[in-house]
Protein backbone atom coordinates (compact mmCIF):
# COMPACT_ATOMS: atom_id res chain seq x y z
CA UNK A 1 112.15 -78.12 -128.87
CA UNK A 2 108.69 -77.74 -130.11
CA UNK A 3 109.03 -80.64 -132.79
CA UNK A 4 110.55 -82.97 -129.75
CA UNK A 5 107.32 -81.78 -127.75
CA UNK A 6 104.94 -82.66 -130.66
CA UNK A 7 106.23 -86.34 -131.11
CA UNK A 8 105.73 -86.93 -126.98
CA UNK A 9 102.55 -85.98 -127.41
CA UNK A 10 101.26 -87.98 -130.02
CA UNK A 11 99.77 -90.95 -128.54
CA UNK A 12 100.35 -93.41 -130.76
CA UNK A 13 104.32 -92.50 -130.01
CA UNK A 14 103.44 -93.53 -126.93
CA UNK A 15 102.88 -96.77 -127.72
CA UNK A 16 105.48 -96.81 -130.07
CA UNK A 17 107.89 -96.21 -126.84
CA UNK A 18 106.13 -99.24 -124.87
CA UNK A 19 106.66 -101.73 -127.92
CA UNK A 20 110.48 -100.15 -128.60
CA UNK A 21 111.81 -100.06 -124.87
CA UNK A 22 110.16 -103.82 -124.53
CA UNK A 23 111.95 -105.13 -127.38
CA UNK A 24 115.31 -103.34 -126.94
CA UNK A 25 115.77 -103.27 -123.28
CA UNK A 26 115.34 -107.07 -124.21
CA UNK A 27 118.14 -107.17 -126.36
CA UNK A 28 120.34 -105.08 -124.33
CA UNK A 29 120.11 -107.18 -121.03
CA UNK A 30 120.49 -110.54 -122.07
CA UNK A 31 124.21 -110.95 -123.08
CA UNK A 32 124.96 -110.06 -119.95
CA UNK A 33 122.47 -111.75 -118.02
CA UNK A 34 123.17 -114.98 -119.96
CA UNK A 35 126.31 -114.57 -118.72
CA UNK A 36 125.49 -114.22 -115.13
CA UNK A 37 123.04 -116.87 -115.73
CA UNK A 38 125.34 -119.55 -117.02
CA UNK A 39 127.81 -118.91 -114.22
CA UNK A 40 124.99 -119.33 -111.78
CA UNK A 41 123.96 -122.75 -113.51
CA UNK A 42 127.31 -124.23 -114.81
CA UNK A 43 129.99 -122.48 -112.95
CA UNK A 44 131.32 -121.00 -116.44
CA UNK A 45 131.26 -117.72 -117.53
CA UNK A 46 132.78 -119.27 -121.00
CA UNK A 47 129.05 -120.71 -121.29
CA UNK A 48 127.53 -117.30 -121.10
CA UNK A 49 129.42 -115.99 -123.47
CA UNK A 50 128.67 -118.49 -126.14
CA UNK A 51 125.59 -118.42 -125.19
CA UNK A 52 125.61 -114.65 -126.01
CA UNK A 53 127.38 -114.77 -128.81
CA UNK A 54 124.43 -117.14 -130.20
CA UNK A 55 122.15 -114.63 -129.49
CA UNK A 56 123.82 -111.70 -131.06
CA UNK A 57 124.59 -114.41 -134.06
CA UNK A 58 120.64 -115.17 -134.43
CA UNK A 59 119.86 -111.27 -134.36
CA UNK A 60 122.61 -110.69 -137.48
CA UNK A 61 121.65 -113.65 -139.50
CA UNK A 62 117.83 -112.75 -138.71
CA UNK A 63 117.30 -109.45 -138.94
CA UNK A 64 117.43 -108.48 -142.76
CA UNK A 65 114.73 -111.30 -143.43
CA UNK A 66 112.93 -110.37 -140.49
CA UNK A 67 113.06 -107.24 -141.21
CA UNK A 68 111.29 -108.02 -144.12
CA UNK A 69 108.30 -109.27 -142.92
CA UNK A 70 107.45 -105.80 -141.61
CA UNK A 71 107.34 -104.16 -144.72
CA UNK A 72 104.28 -106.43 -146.45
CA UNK A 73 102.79 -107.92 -142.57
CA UNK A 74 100.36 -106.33 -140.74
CA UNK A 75 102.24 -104.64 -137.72
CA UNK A 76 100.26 -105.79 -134.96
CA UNK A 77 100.36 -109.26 -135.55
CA UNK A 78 103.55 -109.51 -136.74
CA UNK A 79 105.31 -107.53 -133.64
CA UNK A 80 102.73 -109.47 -131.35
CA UNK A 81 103.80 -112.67 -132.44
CA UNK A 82 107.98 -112.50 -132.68
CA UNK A 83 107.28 -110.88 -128.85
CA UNK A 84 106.09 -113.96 -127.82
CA UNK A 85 108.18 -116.51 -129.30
CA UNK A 86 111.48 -114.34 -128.27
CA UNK A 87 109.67 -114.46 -124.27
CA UNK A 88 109.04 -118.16 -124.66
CA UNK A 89 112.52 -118.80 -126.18
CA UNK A 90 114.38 -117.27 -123.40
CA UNK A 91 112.15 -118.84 -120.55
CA UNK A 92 113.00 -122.02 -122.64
CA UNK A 93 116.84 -121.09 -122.22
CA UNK A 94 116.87 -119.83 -118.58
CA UNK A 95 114.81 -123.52 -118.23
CA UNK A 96 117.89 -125.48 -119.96
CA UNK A 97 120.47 -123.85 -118.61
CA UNK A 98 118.72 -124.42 -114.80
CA UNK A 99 118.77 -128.47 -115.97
CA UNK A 100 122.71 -128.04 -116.88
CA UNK A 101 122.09 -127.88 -120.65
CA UNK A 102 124.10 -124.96 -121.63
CA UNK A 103 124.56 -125.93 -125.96
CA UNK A 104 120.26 -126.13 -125.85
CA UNK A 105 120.30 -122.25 -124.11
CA UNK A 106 122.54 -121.52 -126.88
CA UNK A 107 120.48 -122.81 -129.33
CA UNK A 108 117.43 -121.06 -128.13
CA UNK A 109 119.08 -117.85 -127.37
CA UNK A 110 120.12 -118.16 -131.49
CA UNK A 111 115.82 -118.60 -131.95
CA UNK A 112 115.07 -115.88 -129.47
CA UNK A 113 117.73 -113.18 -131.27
CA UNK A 114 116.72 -114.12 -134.90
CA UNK A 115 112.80 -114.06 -133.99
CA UNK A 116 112.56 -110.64 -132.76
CA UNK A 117 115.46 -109.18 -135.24
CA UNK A 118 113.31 -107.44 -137.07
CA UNK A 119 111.50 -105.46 -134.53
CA UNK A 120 114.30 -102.54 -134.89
CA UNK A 121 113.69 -101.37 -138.16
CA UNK A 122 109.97 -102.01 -137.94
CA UNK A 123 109.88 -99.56 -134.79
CA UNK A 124 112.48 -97.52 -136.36
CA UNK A 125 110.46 -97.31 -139.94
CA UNK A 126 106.89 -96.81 -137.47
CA UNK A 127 108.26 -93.83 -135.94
CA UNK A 128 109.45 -92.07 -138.98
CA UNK A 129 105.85 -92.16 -140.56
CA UNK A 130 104.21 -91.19 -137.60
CA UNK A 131 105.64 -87.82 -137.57
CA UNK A 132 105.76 -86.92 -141.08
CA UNK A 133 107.84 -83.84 -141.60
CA UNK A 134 109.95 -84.22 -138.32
CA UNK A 135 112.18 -87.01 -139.91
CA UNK A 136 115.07 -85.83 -138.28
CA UNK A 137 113.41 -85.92 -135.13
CA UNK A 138 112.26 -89.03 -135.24
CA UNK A 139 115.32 -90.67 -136.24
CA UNK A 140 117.03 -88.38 -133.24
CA UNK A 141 114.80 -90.14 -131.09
CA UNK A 142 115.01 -93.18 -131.67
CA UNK A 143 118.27 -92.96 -131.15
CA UNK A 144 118.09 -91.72 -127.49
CA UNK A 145 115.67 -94.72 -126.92
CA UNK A 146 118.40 -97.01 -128.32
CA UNK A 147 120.82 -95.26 -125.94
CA UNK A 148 119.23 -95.44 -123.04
CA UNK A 149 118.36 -99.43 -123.16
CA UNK A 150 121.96 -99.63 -123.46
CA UNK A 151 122.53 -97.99 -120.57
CA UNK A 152 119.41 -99.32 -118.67
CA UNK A 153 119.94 -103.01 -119.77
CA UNK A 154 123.57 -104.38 -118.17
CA UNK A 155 122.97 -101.91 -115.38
CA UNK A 156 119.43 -104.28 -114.47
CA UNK A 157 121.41 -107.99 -115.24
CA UNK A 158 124.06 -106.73 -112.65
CA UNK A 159 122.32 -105.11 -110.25
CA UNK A 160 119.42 -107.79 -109.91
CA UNK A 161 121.82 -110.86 -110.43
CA UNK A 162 123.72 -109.85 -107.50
CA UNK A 163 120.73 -108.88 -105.42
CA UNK A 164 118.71 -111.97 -105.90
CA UNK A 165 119.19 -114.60 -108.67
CA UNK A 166 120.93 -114.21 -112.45
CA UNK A 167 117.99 -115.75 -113.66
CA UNK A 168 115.50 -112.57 -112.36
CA UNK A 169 116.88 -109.95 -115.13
CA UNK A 170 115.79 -112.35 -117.96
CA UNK A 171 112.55 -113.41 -117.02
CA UNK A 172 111.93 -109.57 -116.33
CA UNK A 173 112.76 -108.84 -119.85
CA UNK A 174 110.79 -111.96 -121.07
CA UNK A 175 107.38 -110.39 -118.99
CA UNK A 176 108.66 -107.00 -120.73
CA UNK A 177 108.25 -108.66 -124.09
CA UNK A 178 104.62 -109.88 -123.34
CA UNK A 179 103.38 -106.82 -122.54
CA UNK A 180 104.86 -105.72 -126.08
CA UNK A 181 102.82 -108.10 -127.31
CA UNK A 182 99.14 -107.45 -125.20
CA UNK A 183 99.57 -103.63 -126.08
CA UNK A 184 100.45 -103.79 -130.17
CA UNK A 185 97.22 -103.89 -130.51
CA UNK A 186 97.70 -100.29 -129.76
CA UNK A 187 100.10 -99.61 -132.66
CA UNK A 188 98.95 -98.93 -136.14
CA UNK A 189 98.06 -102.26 -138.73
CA UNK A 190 100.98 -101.22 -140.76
CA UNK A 191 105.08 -100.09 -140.44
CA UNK A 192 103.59 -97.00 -142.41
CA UNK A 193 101.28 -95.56 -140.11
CA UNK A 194 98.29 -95.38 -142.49
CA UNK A 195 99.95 -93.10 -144.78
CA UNK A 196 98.57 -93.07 -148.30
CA UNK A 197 100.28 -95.42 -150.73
CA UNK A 198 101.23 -94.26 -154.33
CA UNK A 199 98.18 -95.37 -156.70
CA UNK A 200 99.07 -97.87 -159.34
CA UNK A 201 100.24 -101.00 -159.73
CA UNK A 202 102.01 -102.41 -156.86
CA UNK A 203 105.84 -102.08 -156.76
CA UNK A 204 107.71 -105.08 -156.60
CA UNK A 205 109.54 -105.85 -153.68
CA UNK A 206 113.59 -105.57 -154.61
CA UNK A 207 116.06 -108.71 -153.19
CA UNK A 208 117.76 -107.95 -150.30
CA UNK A 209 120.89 -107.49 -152.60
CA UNK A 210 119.81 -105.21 -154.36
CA UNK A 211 118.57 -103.13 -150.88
CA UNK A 212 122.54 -103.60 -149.74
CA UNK A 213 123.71 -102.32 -153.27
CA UNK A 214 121.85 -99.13 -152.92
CA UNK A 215 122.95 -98.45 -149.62
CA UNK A 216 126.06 -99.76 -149.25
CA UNK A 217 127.87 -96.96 -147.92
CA UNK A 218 125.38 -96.68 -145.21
CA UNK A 219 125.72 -100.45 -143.95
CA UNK A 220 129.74 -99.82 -143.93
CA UNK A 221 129.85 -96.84 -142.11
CA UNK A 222 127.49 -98.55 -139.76
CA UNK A 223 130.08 -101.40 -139.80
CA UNK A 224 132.88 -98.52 -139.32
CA UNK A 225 131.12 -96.70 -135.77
CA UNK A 226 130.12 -100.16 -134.16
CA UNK A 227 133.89 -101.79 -134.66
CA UNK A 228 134.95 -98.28 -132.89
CA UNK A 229 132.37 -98.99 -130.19
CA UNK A 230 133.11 -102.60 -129.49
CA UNK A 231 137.60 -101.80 -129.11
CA UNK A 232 136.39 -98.88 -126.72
CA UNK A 233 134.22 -101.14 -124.58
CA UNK A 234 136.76 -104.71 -124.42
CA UNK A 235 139.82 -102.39 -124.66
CA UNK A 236 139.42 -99.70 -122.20
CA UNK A 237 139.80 -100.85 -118.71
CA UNK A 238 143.39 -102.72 -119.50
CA UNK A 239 144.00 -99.27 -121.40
CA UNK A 240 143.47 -97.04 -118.01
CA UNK A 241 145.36 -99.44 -115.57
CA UNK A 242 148.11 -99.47 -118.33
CA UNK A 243 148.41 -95.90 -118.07
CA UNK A 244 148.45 -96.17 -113.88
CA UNK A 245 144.82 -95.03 -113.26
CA UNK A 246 142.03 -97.21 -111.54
CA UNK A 247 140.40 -99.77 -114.22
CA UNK A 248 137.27 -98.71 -112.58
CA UNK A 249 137.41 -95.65 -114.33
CA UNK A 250 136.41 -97.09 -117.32
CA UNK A 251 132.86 -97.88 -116.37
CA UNK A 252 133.11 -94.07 -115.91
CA UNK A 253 134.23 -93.21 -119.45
CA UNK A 254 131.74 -95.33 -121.21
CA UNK A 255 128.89 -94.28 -119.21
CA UNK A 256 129.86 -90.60 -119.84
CA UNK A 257 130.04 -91.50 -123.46
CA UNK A 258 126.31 -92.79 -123.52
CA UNK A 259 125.20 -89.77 -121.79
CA UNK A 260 126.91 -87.82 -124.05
CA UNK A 261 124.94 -89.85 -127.04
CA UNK A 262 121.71 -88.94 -125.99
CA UNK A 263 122.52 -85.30 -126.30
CA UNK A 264 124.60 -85.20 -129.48
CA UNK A 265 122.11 -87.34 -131.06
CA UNK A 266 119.14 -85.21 -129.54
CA UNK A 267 121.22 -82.10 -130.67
CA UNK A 268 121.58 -83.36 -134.34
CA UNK A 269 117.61 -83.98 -134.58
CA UNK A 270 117.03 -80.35 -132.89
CA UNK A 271 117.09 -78.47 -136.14
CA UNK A 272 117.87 -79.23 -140.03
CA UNK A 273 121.95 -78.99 -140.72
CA UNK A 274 123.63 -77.30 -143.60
CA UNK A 275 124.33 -80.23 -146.25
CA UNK A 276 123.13 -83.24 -147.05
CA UNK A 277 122.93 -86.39 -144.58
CA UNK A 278 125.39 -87.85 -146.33
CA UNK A 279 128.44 -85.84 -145.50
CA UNK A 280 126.85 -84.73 -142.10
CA UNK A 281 127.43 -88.88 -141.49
CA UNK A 282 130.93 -88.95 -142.48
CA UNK A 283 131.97 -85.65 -140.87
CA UNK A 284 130.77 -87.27 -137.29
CA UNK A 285 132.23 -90.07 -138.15
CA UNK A 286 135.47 -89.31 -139.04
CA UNK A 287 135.94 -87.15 -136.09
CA UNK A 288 134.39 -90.00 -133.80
CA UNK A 289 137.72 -92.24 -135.63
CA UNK A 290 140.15 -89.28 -134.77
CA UNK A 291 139.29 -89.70 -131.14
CA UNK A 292 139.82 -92.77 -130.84
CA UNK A 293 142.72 -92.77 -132.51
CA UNK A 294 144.04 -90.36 -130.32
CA UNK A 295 142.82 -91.89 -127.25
CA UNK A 296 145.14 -94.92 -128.58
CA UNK A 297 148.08 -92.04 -128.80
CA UNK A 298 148.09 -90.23 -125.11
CA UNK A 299 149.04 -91.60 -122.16
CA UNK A 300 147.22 -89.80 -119.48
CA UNK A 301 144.38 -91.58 -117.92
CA UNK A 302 142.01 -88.61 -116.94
CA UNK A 303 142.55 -87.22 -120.32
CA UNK A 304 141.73 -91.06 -121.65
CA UNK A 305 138.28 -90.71 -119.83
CA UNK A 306 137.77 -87.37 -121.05
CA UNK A 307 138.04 -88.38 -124.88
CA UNK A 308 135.96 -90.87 -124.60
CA UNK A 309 133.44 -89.39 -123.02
CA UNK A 310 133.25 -86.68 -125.53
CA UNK A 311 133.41 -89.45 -128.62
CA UNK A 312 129.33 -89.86 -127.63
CA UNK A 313 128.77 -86.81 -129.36
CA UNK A 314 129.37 -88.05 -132.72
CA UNK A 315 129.11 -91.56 -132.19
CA UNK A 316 125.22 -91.12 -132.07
CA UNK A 317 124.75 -88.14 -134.36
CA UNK A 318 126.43 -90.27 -136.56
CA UNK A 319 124.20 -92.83 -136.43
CA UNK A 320 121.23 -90.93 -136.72
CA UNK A 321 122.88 -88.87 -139.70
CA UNK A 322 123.10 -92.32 -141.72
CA UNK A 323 119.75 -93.95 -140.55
CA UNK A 324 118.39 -90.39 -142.57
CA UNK A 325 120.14 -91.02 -145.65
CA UNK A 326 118.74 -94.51 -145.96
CA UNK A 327 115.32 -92.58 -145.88
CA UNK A 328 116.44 -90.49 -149.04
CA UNK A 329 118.21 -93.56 -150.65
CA UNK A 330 115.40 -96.26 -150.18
CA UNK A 331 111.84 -95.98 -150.94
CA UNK A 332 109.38 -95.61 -147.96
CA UNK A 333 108.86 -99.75 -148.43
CA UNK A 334 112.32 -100.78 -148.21
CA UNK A 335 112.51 -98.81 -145.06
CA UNK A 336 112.13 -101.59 -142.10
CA UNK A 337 114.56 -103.79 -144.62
CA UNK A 338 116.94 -100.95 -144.84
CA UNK A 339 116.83 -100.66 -140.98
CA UNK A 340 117.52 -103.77 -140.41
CA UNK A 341 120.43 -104.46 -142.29
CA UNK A 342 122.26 -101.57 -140.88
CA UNK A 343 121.44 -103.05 -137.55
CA UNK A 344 122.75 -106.45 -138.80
CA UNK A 345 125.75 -105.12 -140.43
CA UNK A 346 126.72 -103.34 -137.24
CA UNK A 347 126.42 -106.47 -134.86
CA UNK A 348 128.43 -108.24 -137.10
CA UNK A 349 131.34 -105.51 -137.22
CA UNK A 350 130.67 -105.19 -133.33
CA UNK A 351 131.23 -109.08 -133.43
CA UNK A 352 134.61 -108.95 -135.52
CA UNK A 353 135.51 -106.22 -133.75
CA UNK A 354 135.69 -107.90 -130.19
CA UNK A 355 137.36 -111.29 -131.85
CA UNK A 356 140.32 -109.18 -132.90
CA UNK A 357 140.40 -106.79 -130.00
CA UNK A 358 140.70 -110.36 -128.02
CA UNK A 359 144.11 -111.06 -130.24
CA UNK A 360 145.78 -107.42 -129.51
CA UNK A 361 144.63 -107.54 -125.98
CA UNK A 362 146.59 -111.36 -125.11
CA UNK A 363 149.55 -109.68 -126.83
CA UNK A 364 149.78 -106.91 -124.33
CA UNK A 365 149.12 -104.19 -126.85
CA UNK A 366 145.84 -102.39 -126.43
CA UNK A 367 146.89 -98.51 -127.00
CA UNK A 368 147.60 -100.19 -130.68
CA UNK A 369 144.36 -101.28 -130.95
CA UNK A 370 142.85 -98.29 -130.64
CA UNK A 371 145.14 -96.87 -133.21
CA UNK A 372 144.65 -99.04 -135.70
CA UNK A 373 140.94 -99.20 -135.43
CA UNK A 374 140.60 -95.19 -135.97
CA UNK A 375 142.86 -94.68 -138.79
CA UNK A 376 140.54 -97.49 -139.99
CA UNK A 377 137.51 -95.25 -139.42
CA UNK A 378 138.98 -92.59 -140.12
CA UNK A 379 140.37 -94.22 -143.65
CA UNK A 380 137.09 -95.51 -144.01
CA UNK A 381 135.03 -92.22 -143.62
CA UNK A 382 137.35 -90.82 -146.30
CA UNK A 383 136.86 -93.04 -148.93
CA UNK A 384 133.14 -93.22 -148.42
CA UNK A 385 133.18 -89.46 -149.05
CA UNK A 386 135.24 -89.74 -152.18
CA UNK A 387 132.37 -92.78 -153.36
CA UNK A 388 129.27 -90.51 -152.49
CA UNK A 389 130.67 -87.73 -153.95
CA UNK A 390 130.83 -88.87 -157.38
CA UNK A 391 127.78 -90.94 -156.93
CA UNK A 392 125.94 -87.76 -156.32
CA UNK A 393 127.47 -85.56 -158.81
CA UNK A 394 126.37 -88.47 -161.49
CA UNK A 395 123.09 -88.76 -160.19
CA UNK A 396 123.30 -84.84 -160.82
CA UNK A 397 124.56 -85.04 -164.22
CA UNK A 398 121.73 -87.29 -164.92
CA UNK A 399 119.03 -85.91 -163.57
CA UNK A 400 120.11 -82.65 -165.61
CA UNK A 401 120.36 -84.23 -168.52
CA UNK A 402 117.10 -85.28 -168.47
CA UNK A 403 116.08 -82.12 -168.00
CA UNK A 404 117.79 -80.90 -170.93
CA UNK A 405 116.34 -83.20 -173.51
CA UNK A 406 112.57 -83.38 -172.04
C-alpha cells in the first residue's frame, strides 16, 4: 500500500490523472454516444455504429505512428495539440450529423480517433518514469484508470442521452479534452519525465517493424485477452436468456467483471511476483481463456454471471503483466511506440472479434462462441509459452557465452 500511496501523492501524477481520464473517458464514451447521437439525428442506429466503427478504425490505424511522435516531441505540446484537434473533430461530427450528414461524422470521427491515438502509450510511458522503481505500480495503475473510464464512459452516453439530448455526452467529453489541453502545461516537456538519458551518440530510432518483431508475443496476447473481451460483451445477454435467466443480468456480469479488474489488476501491482512477467502474463491469461471457455460449457445462468464476474481478475492482471514485459523487452524510447501498438493490436482483435461473434450469434449458436474463442486463448497462451521459453533460454545461452569467452 505504501508504494500506491507514494504515486497519489506525487503531484505531477496528479496531472498525469487529469490528462489520462480526459483522453480516455473520451475514447470510452463516444462509440456509444455516436450511436445515440446518430439515432437522434438520422433515425439509424446502423449510422452510429459505422460511425463508431470509424472511430475505433482511426485509433488502430493511428496509434503506432502516433504513438511515435511521443517518443522524440516535446510532451506538452504534442498532448496539447492532438487534445484539441480530437475536441474540434468531434464538435465537427456532432455538427454533421445535426445537418443529416452521417458519412462526414464518420469521416471525422476516423480524424478524431487517429489524432489522439497516441495519447495511451504517451500517458502510459509518462507514468512509468515518474515513479521510477514502482514499475509495477505504475503499470497497475494505469490499468485501474483504464478500467474505470470503461466503466464511467457508456454509463455517462446513456444516462445523459436519455436525460437530455445524445448530443450532451460528446460535447462533455470534447470540453474534457480541452481542459487536457489548458493543463499539459502541467505535465513534464518529455514522455520521460526528465530522467537522465544515456550519454553518447544518439540511438537511432528502430521502424515500427522492427518494434512489433521484438515484441510480438506481447501484441498477440494483447490480441488474445481483447477478442475474449469483445465475445463476452456482444455474446452474453443472448447467452443468459438462452439459458432462461433475465438478459438484464448481463449488464450485471460485465459490470462485476470491471470491478473485479480494478482489484486483480491493483492486486498484481501490490507487490513483486515470483517469475518473470512473461509467464505471470500467460498464466492469467490462460486461466482468463479457461473461463470463458467454460462459461461457453454450463448452462446455469447465475453460475454464467458468476464466471464472468470472476474472469476480471485475470483479465486485467493480465494486461498489466504484459504492458511490464514490454518495459524489459523495449528500450525506455520505444516505450510510448510499444504502448501503442499493443493498444492498436487489441482494438483490432476487439474489432475481428465482434465481426465474427456477429456470424455465430445470426446462427443461433452463442454458447459455441464462447467455446471456441477460449480454447483459442487458451491454445494461444500455450504456444506463446513454448516461444518465450526458448527465446529466453537462448538469450541465456548467449549471454553466458559471452561471459565465458570475455
Amino acid at each position: 500500500m505504501t508504494g500506491y500511496r507514494t504515486l497519489l501523492t506525487n503531484s505531477r501524477v496528479g496531472w498525469w490523472l487529469v490528462a489520462t481520464v480526459g483522453t480516455r473517458l473520451a475514447v470510452c464514451t463516444i462509440p456509444l454516444g455516436a450511436v445515440f447521437a446518430a439515432e437522434e439525428h438520422t433515425g439509424s442506429y446502423a449510422w452510429g455504429a459505422v460511425i463508431a466503427g470509424a472511430f475505433a478504425g482511426g485509433e488502430a490505424i493511428g496509434a503506432p505512428r502516433m504513438g511515435a511522435r511521443f517518443r522524440h516531441r516535446p510532451l506538452r505540446k504534442e498532448l496539447a495539440g492532438v487534445a484539441v484537434i480530437e475536441a474540434i473533430a468531434l464538435v465537427a461530427m456532432v455538427v454533421t450529423l445535426s445537418l443529416g450528414s452521417p458519412l462526414a461524422a464518420a469521416a471525422l470521427a476516423a480524424v478524431g480517433g487517429a489524432a489522439a491515438s497516441g495519447t495511451f502509450g504517451g500517458l502510459r510511458t509518462l507514468i512509468v518514469h515518474l515513479v521510477p522503481g514502482s514499475r509495477e505500480k505504475a503499470l497497475a495503475f494505469d490499468v485501474m484508470v483504464n478500467q474505470v473510464c470503461q466503466i464511467a464512459g457508456p454509463a455517462l452516453a446513456a444516462a445523459l442521452a436519455v436525460a437530455w439530448t445524445a448530443d450532451l455526452p460528446l460535447l462533455i467529453v470534447c470540453g474534457g479534452l480541452l481542459v487536457v489541453a489548458a493543463s499539459a502545461v502541467k505535465l513534464p516537456d518529455s514522455v520521460t519525465a526528465g530522467e537522465d538519458r544515456a550519454t553518447g551518440p544518439e540511438r537511432a530510432r528502430p521502424p515500427t517493424s522492427a518494434v512489433i518483431r521484438a515484441i510480438r508475443p506481447s501484441l498477440i496476447v494483447a490480441t488474445l485477452v481483447l477478442m475474449l473481451q469483445a465475445v463476452l460483451e456482444v455474446a452474453l445477454p443472448g447467452i443468459i436468456g438462452d439459458r432462461d435467466g433475465p438478459p438484464a443480468w448481463a449488464g450485471l456480469a460485465l459490470s462485476g467483471l470491471a470491478v473485479t479488474s480494478i482489484v486483480g489488476s491493483f492486486l498484481y501491482g501490490l507487490r513483486r511476483w515470483a517469475g518473470r512477467p512473461h509467464h505471470h502474463t500467460l498464466v492469467l491469461s490462460g486461466v482468463f481463456a479457461l473461463i470463458v471457455t467454460a462459461v461457453g460449457m454450463i448452462s446455469s445462468p447465475v453460475k454464467t454471471v458468476v464466471l464472468v464476474a470472476a474472469c476480471g481478475f485475470f483479465q486485467a492482471a493480465a494486461t498489466t503483466a504484459r504492458s511490464l514485459t514490454v518495459t524489459e523487452v523495449l528500450p525506455a524510447e520505444d516505450w510510448p511506440v510499444g504502448f501503442s501498438l499493443l493498444y492498436s493490436w487489441g482494438a483490432v482483435g476487439f474489432t475481428v472479434a465482434t465481426g465474427v461473434s456477429a456470424l455465430f450469434l445470426a446462427a443461433g449458436v452463442a454458447d459455441a462462441l464462447l467455446t471456441v474463442f477460449g480454447v483459442i486463448g487458451l491454445v494461444g497462451s500455450v504456444l506463446i509459452w513454448w516461444f518465450e521459453r526458448g527465446t529466453l533460454a537462448a538469450g541465456a545461452e548467449r549471454t553466458n557465452a559471452t561471459g565465458v569467452r570475455t
